[in-house]
Structure formats: structure tokens, C-alpha cells
C-alpha atoms as a PDB file:
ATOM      1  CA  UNK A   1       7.601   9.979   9.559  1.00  0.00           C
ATOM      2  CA  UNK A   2       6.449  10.812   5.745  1.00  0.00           C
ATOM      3  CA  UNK A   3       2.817  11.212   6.809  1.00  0.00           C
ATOM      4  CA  UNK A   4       4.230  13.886   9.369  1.00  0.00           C
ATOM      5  CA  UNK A   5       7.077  15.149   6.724  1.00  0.00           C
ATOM      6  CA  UNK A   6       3.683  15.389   4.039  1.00  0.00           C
ATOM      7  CA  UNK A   7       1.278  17.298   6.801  1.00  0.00           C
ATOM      8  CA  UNK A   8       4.078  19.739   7.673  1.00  0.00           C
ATOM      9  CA  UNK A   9       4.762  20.736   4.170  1.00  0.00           C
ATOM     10  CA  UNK A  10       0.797  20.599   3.768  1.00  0.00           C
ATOM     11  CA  UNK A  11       0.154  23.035   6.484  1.00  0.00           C
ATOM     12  CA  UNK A  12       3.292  25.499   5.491  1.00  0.00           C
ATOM     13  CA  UNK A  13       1.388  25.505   1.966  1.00  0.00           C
ATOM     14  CA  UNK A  14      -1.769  26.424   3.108  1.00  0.00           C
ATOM     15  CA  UNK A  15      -0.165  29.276   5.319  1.00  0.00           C
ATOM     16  CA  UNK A  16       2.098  30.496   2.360  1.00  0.00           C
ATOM     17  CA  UNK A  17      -1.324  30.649   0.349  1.00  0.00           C
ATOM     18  CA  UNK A  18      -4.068  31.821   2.434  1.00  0.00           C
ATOM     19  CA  UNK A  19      -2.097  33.730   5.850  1.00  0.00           C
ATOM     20  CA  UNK A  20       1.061  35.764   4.155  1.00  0.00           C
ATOM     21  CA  UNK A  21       0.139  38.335   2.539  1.00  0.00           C
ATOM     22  CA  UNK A  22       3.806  39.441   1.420  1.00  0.00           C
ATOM     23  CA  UNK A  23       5.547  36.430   1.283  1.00  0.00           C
ATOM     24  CA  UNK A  24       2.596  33.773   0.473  1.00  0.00           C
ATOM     25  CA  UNK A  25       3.807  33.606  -2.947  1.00  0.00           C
ATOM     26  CA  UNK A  26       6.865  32.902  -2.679  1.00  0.00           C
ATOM     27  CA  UNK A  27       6.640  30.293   0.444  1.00  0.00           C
ATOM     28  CA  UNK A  28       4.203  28.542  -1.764  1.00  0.00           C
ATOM     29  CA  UNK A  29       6.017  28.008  -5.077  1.00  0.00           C
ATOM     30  CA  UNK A  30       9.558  27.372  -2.710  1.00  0.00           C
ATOM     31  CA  UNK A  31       7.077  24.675  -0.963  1.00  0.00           C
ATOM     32  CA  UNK A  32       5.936  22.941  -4.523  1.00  0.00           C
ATOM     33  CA  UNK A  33       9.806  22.670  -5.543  1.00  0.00           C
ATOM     34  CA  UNK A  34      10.735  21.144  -2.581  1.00  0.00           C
ATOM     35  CA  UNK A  35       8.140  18.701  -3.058  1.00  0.00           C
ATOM     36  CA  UNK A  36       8.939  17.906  -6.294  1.00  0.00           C
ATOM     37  CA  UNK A  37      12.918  17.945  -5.295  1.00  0.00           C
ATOM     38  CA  UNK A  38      11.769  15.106  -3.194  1.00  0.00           C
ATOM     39  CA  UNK A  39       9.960  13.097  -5.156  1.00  0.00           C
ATOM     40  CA  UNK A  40      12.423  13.360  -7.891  1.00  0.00           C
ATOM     41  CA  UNK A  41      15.110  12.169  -5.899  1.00  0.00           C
ATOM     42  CA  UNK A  42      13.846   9.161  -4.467  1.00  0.00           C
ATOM     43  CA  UNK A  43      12.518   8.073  -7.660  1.00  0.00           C
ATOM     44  CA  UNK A  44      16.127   8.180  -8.908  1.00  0.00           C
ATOM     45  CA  UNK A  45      17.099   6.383  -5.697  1.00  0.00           C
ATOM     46  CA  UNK A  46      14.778   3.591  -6.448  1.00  0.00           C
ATOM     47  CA  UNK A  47      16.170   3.260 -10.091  1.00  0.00           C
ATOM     48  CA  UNK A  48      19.419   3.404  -9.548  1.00  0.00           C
ATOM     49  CA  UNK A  49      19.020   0.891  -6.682  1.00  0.00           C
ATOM     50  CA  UNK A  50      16.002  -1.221  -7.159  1.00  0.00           C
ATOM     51  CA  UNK A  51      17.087  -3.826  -4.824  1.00  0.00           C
ATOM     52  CA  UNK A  52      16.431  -1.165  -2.349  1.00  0.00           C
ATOM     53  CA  UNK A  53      11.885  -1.954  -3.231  1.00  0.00           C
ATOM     54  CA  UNK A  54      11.521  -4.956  -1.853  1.00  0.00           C
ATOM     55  CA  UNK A  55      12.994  -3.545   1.500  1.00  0.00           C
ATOM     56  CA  UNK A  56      11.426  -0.015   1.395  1.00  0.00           C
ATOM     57  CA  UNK A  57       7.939  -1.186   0.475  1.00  0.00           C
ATOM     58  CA  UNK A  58       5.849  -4.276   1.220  1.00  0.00           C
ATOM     59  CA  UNK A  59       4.093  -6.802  -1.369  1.00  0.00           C
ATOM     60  CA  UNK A  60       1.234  -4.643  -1.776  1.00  0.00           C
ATOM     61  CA  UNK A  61       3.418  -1.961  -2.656  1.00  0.00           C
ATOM     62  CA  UNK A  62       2.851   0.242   0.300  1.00  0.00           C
ATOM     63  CA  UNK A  63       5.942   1.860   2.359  1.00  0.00           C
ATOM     64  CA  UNK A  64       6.825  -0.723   5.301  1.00  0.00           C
ATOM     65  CA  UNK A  65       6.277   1.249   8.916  1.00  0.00           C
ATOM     66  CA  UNK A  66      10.249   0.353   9.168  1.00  0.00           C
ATOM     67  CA  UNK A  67      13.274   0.088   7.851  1.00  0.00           C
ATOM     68  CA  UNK A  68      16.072  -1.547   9.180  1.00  0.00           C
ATOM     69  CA  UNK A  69      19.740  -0.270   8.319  1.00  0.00           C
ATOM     70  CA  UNK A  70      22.887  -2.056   9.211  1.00  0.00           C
ATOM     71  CA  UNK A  71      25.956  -0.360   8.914  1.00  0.00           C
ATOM     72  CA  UNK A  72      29.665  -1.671   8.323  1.00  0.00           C
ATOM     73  CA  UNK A  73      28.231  -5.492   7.553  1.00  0.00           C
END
């Protein structure tokens, strides 16, 4: 889901720099913030929650391939 969420935003980046001629500009620095929106906000997440590492990433500190959520427990 992040690898496909990461080549998306990759591919709209490349088209906002190299295809629109108009527009490229502006798709490409709206592309940058949103990446940085994101990353900013789930570093906050993490350090406002940090309980929430061990279950978001593994022991070598790579993001598990799932995450289980239980709701109303």
C-alpha cells in the first residue's frame, strides 16, 4: 500500500515536471507538499504515540506487511 501510495505520487511528479507544460509547475511543487504533509504527520503520530513502533514496524525497523486494528476492545 505505501510502495503503491510512493509510485503514484512518483509518477504524478514526473508528469507535473516533464508532460504539462502549463500546469507542470504547479502539480509538482502541490506534489512535494503533500509529501512532506505526510511525512510530517506520521512522524508526529509516532511521537505522540510511540507505543504505536513496535506494532507499525518490525525489529529491524522496517514497516510490517500488516497491521492489525481492533476496534471497541
Amino acid at each position: 500500500m505505501l510502495w503503491t501510495l510512493a509510485l503514484i505520487l512518483f509518477v504524478l511528479w514526473l508528469l507535473g515536471g516533464f508532460v504539462f507544460n502549463v500546469a507542470g509547475g504547479l502539480i509538482h511543487i502541490l506534489l512535494v507538499v503533500a509529501v512532506l504533509v505526510l511525512l510530517w504527520i506520521g512522524s508526529n503520530v509516532l511521537r505522540g504515540f510511540p507505543a504505536l513502533q513496535r506494532h507499525l514496524f518490525n525489529e529491524s525497523g522496517h514497516v510490517r506487511s500488516f497491521v492489525n486494528i481492533f476496534v471497541g476492545d
